[in-house]
C-alpha atoms as a PDB file:
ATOM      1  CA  UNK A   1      -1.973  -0.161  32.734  1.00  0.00           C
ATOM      2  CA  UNK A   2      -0.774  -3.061  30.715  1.00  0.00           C
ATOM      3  CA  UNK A   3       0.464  -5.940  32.458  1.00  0.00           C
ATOM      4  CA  UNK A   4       2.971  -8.124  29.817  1.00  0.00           C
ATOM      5  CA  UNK A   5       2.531 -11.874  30.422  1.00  0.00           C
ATOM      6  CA  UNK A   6       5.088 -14.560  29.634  1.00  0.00           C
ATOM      7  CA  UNK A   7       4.488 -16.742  26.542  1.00  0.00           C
ATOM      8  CA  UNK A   8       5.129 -19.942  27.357  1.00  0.00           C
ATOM      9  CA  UNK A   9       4.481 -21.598  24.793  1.00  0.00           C
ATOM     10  CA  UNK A  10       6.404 -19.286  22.515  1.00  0.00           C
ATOM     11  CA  UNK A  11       9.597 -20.678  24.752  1.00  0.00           C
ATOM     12  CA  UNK A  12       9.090 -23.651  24.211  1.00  0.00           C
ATOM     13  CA  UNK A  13       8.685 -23.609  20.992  1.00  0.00           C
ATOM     14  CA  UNK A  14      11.919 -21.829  20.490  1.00  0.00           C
ATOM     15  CA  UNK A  15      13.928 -23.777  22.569  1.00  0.00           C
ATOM     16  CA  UNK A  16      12.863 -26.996  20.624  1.00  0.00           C
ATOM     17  CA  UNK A  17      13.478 -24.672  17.151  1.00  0.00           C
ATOM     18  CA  UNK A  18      17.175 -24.759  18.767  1.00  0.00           C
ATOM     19  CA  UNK A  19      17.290 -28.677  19.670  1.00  0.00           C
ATOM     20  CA  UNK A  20      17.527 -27.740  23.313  1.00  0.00           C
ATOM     21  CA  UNK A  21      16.468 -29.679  25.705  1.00  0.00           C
ATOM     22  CA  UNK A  22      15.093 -28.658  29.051  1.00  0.00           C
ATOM     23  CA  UNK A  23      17.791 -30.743  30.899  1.00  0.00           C
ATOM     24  CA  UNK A  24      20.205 -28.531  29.094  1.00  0.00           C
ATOM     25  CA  UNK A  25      18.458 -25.410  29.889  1.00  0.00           C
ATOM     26  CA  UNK A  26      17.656 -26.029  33.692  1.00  0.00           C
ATOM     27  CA  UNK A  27      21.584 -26.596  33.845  1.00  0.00           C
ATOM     28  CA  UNK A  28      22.823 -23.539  32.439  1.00  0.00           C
ATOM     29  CA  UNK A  29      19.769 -21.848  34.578  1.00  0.00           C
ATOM     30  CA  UNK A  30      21.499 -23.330  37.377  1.00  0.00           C
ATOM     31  CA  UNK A  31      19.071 -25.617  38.510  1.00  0.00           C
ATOM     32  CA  UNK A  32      20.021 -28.535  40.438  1.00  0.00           C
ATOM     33  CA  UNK A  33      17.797 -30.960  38.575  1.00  0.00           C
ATOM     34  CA  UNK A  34      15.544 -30.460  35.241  1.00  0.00           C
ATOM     35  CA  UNK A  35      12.361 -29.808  37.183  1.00  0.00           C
ATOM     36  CA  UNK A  36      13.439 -26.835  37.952  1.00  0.00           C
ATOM     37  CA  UNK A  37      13.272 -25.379  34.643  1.00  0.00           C
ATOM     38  CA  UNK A  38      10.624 -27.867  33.779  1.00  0.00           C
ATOM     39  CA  UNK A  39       8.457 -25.662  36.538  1.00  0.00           C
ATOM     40  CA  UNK A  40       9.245 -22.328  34.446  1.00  0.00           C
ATOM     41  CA  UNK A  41       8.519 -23.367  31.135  1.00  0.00           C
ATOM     42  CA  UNK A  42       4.962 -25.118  32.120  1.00  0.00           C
ATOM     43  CA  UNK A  43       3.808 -22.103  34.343  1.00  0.00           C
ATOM     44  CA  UNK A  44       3.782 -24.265  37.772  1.00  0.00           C
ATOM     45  CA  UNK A  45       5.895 -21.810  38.860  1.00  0.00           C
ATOM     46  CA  UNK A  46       6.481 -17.711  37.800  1.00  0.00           C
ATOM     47  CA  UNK A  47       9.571 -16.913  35.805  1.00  0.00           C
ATOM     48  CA  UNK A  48      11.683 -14.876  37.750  1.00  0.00           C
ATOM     49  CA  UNK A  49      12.744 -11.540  35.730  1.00  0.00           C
ATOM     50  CA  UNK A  50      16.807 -12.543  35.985  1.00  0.00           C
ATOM     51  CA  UNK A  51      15.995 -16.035  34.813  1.00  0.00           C
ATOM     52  CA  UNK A  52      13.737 -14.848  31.821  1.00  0.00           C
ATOM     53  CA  UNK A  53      16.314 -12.539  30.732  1.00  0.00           C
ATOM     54  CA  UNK A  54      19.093 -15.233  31.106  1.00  0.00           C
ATOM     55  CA  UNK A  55      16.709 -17.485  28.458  1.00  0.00           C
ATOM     56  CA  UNK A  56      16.430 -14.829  26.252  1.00  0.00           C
ATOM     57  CA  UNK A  57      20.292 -14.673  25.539  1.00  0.00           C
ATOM     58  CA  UNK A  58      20.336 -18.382  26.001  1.00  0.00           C
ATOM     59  CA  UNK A  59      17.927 -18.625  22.871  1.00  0.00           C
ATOM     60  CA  UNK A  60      19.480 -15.451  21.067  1.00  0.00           C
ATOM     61  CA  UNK A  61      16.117 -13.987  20.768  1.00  0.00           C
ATOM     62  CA  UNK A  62      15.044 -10.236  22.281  1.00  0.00           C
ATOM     63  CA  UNK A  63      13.163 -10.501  25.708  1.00  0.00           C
ATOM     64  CA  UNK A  64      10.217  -8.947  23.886  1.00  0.00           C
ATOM     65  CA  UNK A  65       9.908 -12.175  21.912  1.00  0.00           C
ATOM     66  CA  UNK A  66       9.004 -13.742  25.265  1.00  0.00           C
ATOM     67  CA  UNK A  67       6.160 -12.413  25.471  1.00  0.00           C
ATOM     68  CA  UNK A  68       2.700 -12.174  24.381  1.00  0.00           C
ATOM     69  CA  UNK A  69       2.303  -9.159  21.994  1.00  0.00           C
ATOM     70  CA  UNK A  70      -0.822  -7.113  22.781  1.00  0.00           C
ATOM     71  CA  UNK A  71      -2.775  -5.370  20.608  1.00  0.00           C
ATOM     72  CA  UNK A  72      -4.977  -2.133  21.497  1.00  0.00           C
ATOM     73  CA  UNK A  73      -7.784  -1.635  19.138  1.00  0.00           C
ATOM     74  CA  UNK A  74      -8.113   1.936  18.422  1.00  0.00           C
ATOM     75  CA  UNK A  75     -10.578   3.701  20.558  1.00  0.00           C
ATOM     76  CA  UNK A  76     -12.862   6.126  19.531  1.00  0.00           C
ATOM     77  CA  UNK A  77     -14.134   9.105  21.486  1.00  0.00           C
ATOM     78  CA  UNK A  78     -17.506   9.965  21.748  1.00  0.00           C
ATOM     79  CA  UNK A  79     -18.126  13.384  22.701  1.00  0.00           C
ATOM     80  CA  UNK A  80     -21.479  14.357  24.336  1.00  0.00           C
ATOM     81  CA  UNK A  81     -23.142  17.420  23.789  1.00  0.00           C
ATOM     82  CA  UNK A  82     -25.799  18.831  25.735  1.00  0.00           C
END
């Protein structure tokens, strides 16, 4: 089973690309102060699946962009023969 992890960085980075700052994102998160979203985006604390979802349509990007892509190199099958 593959387990999809968060890209951090890649939210950052996208957030910035849209001159947001994280004040402005922990507000519309909800967040009472900035650390709160500060917390999320630095991986001091896990990204809860509403919140990450909520980002995503904050930063008009699809969810799967959040993440890190993973790539399965083709596996090859070795048969045995007796």
């Amino acid at each position: 089973m593959l387990e999809k992890k968060v890209d951090l960085q890649k939210i950052k980075e996208i957030r910035k690309s849209k001159h947001m700052s994280i004040e402005e994102m922990s507000t519309i998160l909800g967040y009472d102060s900035p650390n709160g979203y500060f917390y999320l985006e630095s991986g001091k604390s896990k990204f809860p699946a509403e919140k990450l979802a909520m980002v995503s349509k904050i930063l008009d990007v699809p969810i799967q962009k959040l993440f890190f892509e993973v790539k399965v190199a083709k596996m090859e099958t070795f048969h045995h023969w007796r």
